[in-house]
C-alpha atoms as a PDB file:
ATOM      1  CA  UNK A   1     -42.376 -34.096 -40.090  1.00  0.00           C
ATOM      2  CA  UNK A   2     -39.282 -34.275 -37.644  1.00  0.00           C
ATOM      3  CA  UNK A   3     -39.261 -31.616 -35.317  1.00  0.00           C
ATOM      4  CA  UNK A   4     -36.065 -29.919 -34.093  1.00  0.00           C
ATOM      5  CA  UNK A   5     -36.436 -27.871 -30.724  1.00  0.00           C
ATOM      6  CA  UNK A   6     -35.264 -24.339 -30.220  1.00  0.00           C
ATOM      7  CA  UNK A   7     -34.710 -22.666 -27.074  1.00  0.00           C
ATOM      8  CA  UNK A   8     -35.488 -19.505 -28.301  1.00  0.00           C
ATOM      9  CA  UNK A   9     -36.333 -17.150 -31.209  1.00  0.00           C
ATOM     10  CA  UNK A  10     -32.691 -15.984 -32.122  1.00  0.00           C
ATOM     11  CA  UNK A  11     -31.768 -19.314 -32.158  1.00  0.00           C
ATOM     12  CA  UNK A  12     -34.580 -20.457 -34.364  1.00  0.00           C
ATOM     13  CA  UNK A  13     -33.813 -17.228 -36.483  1.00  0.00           C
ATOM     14  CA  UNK A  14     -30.124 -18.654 -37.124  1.00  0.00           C
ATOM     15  CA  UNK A  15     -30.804 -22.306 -37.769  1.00  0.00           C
ATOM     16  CA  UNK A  16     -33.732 -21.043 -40.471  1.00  0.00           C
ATOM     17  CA  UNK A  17     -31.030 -19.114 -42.158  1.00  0.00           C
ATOM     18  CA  UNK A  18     -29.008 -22.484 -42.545  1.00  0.00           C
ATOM     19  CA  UNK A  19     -32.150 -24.335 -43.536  1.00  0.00           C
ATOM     20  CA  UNK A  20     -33.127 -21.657 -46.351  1.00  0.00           C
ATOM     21  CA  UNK A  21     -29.406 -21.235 -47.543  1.00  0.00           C
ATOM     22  CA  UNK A  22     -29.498 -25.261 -48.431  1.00  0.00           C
ATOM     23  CA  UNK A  23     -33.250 -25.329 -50.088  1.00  0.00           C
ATOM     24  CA  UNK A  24     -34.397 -27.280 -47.218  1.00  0.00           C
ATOM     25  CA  UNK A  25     -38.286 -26.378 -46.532  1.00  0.00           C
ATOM     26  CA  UNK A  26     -39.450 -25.937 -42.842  1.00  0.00           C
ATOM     27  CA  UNK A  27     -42.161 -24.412 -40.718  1.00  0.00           C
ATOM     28  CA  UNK A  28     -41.088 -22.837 -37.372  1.00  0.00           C
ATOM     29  CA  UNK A  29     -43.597 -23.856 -34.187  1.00  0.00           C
ATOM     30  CA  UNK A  30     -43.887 -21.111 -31.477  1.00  0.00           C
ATOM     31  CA  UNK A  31     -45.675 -22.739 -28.726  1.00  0.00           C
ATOM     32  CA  UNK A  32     -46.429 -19.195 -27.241  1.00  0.00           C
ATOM     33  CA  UNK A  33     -49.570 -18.798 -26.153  1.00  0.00           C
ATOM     34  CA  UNK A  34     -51.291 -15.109 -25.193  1.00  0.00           C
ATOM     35  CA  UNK A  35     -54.525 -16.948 -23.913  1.00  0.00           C
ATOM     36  CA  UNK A  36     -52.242 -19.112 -21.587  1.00  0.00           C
ATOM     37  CA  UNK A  37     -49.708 -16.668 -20.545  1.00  0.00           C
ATOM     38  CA  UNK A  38     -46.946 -18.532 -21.733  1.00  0.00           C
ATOM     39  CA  UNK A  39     -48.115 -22.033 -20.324  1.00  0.00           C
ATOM     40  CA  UNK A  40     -46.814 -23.880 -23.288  1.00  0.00           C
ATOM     41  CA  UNK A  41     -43.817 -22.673 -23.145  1.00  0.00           C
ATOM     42  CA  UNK A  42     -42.896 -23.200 -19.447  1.00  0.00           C
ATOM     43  CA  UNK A  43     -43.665 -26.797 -20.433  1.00  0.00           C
ATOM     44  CA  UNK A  44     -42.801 -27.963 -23.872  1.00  0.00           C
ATOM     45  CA  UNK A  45     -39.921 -25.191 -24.440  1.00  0.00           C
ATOM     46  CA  UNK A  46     -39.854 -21.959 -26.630  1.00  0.00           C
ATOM     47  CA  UNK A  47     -41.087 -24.188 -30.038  1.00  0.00           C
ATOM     48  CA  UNK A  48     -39.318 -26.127 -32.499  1.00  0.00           C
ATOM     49  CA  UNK A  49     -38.755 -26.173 -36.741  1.00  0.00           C
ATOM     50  CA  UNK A  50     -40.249 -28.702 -38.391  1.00  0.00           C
ATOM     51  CA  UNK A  51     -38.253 -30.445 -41.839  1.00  0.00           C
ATOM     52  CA  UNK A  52     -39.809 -33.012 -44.051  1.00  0.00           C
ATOM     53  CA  UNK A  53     -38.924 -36.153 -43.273  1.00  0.00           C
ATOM     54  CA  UNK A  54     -36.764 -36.429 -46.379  1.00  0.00           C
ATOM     55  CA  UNK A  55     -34.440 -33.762 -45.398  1.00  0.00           C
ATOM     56  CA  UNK A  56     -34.254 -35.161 -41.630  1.00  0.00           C
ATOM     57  CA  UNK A  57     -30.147 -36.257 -42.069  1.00  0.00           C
ATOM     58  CA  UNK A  58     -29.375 -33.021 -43.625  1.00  0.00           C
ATOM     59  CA  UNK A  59     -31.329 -30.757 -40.983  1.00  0.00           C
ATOM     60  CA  UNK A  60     -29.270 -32.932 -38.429  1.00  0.00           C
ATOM     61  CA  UNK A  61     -25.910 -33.054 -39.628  1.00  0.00           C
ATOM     62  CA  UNK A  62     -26.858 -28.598 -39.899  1.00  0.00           C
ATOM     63  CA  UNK A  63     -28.322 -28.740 -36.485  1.00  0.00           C
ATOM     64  CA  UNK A  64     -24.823 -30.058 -35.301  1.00  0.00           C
ATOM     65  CA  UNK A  65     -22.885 -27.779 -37.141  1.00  0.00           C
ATOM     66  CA  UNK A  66     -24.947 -24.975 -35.554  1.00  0.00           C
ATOM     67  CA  UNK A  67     -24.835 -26.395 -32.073  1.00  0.00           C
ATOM     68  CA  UNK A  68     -20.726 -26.940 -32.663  1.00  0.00           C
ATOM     69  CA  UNK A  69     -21.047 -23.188 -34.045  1.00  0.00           C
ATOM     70  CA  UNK A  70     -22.933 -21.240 -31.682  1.00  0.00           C
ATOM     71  CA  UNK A  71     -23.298 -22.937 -28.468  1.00  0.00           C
ATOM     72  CA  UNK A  72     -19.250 -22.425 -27.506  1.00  0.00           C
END
């Protein structure tokens, strides 16, 4: 699997949206924690979406678009 990071929900919310509209299959990884109290997260970052290696050039090239996209 090739793993994508996310800062934070929204922004994993917006990039699944591009994933589903292309019939690319993902899982989204929250590393939130209620047992640590957010632990994870202060040190590996809000989570990531995982894509089948197969469909790592096309979640790139959208992750790109989306960073061009949103991140003005």
């Amino acid at each position: 699997m090739f793993k994508i990071p996310m800062s934070n929900p929204f922004e994993a919310d917006m990039f699944v949206a591009m994933l589903e509209a292309e019939g690319i299959p993902y899982t989204v990884v929250d590393h939130s924690s209620l047992v640590f109290d957010g632990l994870f997260q202060m040190t590996m970052g809000w989570g990531h979406v995982e894509v089948p290696e197969e469909f790592r050039d096309s979640a790139e090239a959208l992750r790109k678009n989306f960073v061009q996209e949103y991140a003005k």
